[in-house]
Protein backbone atom coordinates (compact mmCIF):
# COMPACT_ATOMS: atom_id res chain seq x y z
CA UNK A 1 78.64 -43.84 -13.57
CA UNK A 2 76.08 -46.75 -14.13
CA UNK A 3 73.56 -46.42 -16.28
CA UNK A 4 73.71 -42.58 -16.08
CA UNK A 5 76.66 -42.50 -18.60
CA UNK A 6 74.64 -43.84 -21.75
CA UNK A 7 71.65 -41.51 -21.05
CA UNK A 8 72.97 -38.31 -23.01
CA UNK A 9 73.51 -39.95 -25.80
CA UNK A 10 69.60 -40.44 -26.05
CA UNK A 11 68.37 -37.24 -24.62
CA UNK A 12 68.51 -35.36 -27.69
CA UNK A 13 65.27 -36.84 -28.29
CA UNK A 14 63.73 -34.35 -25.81
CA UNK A 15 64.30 -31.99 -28.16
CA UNK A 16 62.48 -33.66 -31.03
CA UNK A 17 59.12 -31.58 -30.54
CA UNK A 18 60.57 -28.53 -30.01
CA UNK A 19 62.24 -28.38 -33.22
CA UNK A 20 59.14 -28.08 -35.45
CA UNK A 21 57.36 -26.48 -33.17
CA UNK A 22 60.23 -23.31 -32.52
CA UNK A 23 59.59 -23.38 -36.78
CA UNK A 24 55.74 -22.62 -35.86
CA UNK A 25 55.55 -21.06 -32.89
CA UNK A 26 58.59 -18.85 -32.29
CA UNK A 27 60.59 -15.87 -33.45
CA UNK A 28 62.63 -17.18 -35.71
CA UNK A 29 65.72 -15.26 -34.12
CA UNK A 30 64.53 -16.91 -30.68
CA UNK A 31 64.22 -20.59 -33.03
CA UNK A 32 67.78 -19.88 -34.41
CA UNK A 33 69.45 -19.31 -30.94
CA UNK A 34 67.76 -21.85 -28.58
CA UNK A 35 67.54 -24.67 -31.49
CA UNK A 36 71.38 -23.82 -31.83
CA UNK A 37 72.47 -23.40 -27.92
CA UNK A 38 70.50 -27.16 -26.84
CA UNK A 39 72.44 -28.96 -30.26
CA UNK A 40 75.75 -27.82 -28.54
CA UNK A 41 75.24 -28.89 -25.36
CA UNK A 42 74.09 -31.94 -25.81
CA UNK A 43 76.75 -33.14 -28.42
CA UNK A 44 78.75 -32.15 -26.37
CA UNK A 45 77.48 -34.40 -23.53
CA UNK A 46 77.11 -37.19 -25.45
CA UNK A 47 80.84 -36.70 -26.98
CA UNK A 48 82.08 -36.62 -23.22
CA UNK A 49 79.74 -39.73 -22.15
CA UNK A 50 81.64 -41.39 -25.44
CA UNK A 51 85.16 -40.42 -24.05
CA UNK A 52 84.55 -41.70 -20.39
CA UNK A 53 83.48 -44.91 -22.23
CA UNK A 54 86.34 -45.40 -24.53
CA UNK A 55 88.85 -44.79 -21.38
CA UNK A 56 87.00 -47.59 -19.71
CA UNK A 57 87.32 -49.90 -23.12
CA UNK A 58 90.90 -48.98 -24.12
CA UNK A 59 92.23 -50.04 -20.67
CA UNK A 60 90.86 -53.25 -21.84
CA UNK A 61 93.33 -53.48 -24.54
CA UNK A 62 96.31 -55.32 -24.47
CA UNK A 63 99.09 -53.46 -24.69
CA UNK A 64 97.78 -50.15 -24.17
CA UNK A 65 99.76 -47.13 -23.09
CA UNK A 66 97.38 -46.75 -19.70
CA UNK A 67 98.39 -46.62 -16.41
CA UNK A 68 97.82 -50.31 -15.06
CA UNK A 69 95.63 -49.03 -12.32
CA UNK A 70 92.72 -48.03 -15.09
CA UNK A 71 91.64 -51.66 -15.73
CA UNK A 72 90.92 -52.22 -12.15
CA UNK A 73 87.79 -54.53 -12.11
CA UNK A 74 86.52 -50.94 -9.99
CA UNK A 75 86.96 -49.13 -13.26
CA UNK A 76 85.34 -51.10 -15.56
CA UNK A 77 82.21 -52.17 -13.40
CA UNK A 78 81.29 -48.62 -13.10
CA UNK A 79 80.20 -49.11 -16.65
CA UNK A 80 77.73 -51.64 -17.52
CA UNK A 81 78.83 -54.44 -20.08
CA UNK A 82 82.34 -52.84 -20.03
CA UNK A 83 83.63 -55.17 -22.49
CA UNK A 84 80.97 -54.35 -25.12
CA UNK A 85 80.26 -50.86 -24.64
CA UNK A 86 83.38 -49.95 -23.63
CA UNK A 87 85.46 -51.30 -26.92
CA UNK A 88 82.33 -49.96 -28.97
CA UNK A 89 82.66 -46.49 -28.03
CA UNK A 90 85.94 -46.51 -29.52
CA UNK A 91 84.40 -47.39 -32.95
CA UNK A 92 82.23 -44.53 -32.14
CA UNK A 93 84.29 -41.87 -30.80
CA UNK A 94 86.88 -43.16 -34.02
CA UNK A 95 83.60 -42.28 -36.34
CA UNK A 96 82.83 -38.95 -34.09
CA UNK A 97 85.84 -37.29 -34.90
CA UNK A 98 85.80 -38.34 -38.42
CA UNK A 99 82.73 -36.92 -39.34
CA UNK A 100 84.04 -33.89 -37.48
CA UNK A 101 86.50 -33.70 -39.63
CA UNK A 102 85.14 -34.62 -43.04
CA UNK A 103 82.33 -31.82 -42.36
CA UNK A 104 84.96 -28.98 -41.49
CA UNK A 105 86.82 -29.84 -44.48
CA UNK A 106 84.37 -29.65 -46.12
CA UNK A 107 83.10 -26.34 -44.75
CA UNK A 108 86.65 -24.40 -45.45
CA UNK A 109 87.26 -26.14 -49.08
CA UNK A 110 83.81 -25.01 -49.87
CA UNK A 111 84.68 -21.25 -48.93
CA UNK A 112 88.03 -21.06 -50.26
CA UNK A 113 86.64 -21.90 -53.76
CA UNK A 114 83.93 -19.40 -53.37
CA UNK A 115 86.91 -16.83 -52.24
CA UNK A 116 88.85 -18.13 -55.58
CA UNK A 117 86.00 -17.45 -57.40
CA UNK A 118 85.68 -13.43 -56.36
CA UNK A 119 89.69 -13.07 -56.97
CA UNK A 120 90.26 -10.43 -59.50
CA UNK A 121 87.18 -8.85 -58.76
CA UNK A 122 87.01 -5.20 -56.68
CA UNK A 123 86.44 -5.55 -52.85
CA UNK A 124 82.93 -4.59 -52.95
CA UNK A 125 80.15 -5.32 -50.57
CA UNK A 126 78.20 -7.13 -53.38
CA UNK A 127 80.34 -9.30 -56.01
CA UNK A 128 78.28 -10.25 -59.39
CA UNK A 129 79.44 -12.80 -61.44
CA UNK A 130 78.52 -13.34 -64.87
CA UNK A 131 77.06 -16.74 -65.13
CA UNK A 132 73.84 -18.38 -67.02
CA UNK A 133 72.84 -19.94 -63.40
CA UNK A 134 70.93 -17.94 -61.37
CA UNK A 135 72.10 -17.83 -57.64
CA UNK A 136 72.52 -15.90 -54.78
CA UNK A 137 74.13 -16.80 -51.29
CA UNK A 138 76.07 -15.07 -48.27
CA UNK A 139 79.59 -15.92 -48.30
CA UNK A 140 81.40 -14.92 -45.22
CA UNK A 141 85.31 -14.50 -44.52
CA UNK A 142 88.16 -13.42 -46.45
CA UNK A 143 88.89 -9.72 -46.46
CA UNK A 144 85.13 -8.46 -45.66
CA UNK A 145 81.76 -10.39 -45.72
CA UNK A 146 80.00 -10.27 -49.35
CA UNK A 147 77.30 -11.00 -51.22
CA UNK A 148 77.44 -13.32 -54.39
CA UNK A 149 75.04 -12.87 -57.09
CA UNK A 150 74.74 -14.55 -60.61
CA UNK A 151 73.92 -12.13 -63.03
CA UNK A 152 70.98 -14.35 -64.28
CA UNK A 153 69.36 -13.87 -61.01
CA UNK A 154 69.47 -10.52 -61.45
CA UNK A 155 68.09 -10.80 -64.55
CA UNK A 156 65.31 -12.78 -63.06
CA UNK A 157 64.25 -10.21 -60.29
CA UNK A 158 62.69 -6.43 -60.35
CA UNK A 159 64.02 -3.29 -58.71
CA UNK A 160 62.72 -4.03 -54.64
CA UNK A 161 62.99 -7.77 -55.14
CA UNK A 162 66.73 -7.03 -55.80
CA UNK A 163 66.69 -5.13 -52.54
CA UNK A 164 64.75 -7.64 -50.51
CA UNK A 165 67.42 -10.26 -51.60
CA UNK A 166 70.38 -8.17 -50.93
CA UNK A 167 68.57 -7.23 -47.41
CA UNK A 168 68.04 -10.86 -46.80
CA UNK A 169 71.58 -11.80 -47.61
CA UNK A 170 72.44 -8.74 -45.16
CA UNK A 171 71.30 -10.49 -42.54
CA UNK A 172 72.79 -13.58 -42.76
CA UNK A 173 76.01 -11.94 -43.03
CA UNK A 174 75.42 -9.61 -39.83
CA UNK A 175 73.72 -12.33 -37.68
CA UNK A 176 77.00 -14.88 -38.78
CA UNK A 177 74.14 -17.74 -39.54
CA UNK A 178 76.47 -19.42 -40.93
CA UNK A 179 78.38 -20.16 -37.90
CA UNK A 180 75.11 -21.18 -36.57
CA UNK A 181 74.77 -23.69 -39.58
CA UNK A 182 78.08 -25.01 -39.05
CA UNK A 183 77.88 -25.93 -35.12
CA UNK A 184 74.25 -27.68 -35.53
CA UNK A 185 76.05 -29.86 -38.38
CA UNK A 186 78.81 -30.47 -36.37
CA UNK A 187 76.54 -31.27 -33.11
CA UNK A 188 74.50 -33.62 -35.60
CA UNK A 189 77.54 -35.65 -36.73
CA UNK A 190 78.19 -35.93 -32.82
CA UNK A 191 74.62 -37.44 -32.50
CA UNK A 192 72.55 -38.46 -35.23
CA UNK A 193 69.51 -37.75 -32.77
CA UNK A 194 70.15 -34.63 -33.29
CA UNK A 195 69.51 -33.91 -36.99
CA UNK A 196 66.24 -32.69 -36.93
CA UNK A 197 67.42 -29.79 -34.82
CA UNK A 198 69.86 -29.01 -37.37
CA UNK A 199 67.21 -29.22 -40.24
CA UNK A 200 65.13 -26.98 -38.01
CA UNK A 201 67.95 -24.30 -37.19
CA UNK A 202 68.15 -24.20 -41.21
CA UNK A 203 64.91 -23.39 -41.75
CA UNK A 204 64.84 -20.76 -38.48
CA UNK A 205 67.69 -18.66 -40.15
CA UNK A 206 66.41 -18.41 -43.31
CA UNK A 207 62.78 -16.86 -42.02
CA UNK A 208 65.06 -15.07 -39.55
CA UNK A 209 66.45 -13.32 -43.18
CA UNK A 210 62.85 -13.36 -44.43
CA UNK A 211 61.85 -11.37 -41.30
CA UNK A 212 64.47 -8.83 -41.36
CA UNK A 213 64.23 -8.32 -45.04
CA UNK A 214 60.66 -7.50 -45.07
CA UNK A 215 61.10 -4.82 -42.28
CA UNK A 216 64.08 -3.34 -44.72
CA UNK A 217 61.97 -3.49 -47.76
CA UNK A 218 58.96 -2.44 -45.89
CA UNK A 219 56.22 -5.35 -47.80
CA UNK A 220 56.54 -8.67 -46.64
CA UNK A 221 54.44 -9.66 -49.50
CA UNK A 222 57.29 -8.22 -52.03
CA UNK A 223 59.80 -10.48 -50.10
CA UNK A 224 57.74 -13.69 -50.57
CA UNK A 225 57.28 -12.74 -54.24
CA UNK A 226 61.40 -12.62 -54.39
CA UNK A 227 61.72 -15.91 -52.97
CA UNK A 228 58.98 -17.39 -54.85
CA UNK A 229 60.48 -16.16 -58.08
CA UNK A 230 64.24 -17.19 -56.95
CA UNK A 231 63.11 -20.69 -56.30
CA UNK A 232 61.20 -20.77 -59.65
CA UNK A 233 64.35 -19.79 -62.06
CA UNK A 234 67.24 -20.72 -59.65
CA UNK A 235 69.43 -23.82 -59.18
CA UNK A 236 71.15 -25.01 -56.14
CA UNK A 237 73.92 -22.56 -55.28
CA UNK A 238 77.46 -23.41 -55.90
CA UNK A 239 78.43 -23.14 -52.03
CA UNK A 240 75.12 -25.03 -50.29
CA UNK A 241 77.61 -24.81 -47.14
CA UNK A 242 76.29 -21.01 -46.56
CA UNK A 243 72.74 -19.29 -46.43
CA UNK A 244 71.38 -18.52 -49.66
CA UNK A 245 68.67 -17.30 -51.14
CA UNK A 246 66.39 -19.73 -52.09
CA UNK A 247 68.01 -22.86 -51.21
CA UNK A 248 67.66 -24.26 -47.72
CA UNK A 249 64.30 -23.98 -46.12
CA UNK A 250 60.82 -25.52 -47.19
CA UNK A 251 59.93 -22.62 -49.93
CA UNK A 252 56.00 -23.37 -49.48
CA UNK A 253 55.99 -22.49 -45.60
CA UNK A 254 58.13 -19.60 -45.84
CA UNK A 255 56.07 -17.67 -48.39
CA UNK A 256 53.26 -18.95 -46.33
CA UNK A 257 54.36 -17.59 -43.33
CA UNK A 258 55.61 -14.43 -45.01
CA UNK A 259 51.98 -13.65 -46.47
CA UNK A 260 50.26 -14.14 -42.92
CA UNK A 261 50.62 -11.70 -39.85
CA UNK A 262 54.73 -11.31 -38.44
CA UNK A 263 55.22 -13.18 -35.43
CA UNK A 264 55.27 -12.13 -31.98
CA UNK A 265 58.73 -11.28 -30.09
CA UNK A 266 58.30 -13.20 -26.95
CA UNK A 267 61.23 -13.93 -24.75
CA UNK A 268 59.17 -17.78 -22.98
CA UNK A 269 56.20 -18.62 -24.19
CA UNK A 270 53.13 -19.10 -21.66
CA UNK A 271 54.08 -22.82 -19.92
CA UNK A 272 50.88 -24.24 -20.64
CA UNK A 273 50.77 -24.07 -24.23
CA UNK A 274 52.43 -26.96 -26.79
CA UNK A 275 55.34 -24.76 -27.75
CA UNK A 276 56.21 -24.06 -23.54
CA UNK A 277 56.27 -27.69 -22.50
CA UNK A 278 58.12 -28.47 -25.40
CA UNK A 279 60.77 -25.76 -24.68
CA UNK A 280 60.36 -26.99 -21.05
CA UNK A 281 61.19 -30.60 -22.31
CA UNK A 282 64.12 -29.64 -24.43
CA UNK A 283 65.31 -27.48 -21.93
CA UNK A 284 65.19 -29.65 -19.10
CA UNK A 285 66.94 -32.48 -21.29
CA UNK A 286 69.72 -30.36 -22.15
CA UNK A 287 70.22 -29.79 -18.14
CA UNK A 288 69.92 -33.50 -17.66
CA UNK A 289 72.50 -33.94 -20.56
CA UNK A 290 74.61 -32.24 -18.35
CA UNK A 291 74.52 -33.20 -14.76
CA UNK A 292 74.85 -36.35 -16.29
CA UNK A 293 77.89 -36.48 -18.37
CA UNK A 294 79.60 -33.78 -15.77
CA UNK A 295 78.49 -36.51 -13.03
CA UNK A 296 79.82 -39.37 -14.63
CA UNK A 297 83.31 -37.57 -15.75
CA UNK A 298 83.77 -36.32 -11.79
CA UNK A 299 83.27 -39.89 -11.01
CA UNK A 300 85.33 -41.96 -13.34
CA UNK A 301 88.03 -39.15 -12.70
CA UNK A 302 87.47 -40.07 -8.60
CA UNK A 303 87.82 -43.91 -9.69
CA UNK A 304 90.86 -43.44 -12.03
CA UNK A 305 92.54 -41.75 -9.55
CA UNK A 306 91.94 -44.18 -6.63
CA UNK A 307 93.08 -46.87 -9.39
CA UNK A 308 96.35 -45.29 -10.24
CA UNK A 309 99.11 -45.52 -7.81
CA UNK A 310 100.91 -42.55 -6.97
């Protein structure tokens, strides 16, 4: 393994400059996808790089349940500083799953008091609840998908910015961003590096709503006047674990961007342009992420099983 083992777990890095630039430069559906597909991969390389690490430490340990054969002096100088990494990992793999944890308890308390809160109520599409906050969000699950409104927000909103916030909700709903939303936190609490994806695929979804909204409504202008007057009379939504309406996202740039030209469906952007090499670079890393962790799992697996006797 050498050296190779600890580089995934700084490779999200690569990915730094495409996250703000996907915000800029790319469909935000395109943004939403790629931001969400290089998070994955490379927690999960760096998670895997983690696990060869702690195998290598918790042989170490006296009286561990291990074959004898896995603290070989082969085994552990496959790893550089063994007996610091190697115990460390365990710390970190220990704080890994943890945070795993905490977040998707956190996730399914959050929706099964929003599903609490819609008990009673008819099976609608669109569930309004009478309360002085104003608030909208997507709330997935449970018998069907809905749509939770306040009934101040409502209040708050004319006849086609009520439809370009139920279109918006729509969409978050049909595209399952919230899945999306959920994997990027998870893949952050696997790496810290990679948080600014996950701020990134936040902001991508929600101007991946905008986007589809203003196509339903027909004026993008209308939708940026529904956000802007959401974000002026609402509070933070009850369940900030799903999309809503005026919550997650930098409000400034998304009006911004909804009161300048749509952008362009591209599959790649043009190599030679900030937004390709970046792609480029955050592709590339993800593929290193790989071949490396795969690489170093094929060969502590070889070494384990040379160690251990038949």
């Amino acid at each position: 393994m050498g050296i190779f083992v600890f580089l995934p777990m700084v490779l999200p890095l690569t990915a730094w400059p495409i996250a703000r630039l996907a915000e800029q430069r790319l469909h935000p559906r395109s943004a939403t996808a790629l931001l969400t597909g290089v998070s994955c991969v490379m927690a999960l390389c760096s998670t895997v790089c983690l696990a060869l690490l702690m195998v290598v430490g918790t042989a170490q340990l006296p009286g561990n349940p291990l074959p004898d054969g896995w603290s070989d002096p082969e085994v552990r100088e496959s790893v550089p500083r063994h007996e610091i990494t190697g115990k460390a990992a365990i710390l970190a793999l220990i704080s890994v799953v943890a945070s795993w944890g905490r977040a998707l308890a956190r996730h399914y308390r959050v929706r099964w008091r929003a599903h609490q809160a819609l008990a009673g109520l008819p099976p609608t599409e669109v569930a309004v609840l009478p309360a002085p906050q104003p608030y909208a969000y997507a709330l997935p699950g449970g018998r069907r998908n809905r749509i939770v409104v306040s009934t101040a927000m409502l209040a708050g909103l004319g006849s086609q910015e009520r439809r370009a916030l139920f279109a918006h909700e729509r969409v978050h709903l049909a595209a399952r961003h919230h899945r999306h939303l959920l994997f990027v936190e998870l893949a952050a609490c696997a790496n810290p590096f990679l948080w600014p994806l996950r701020q990134a695929v936040a902001y991508a979804a929600e101007r991946w709503a905008d986007e589809e909204a203003a196509q339903v409504v027909g004026s993008r202008r209308a939708v940026a006047r529904a956000i802007g007057k959401a974000a002026l009379v609402s509070r933070d939504a009850p369940t900030r674990t799903f999309a809503a309406f005026a919550a997650p996202g930098p409000l400034p740039r998304r009006i911004a961007a909804l009161l300048g030209p749509p952008p362009a469906v591209r599959a790649w952007p043009p190599v030679f342009t900030a937004v390709g090499l970046a792609l480029w670079t955050a592709t590339a890393g993800a593929l290193m992420s790989a071949m490396l962790s795969a690489n170093s799992a094929v060969t502590l697996l070889l070494l384990l099983h040379a160690a251990t006797p038949l």
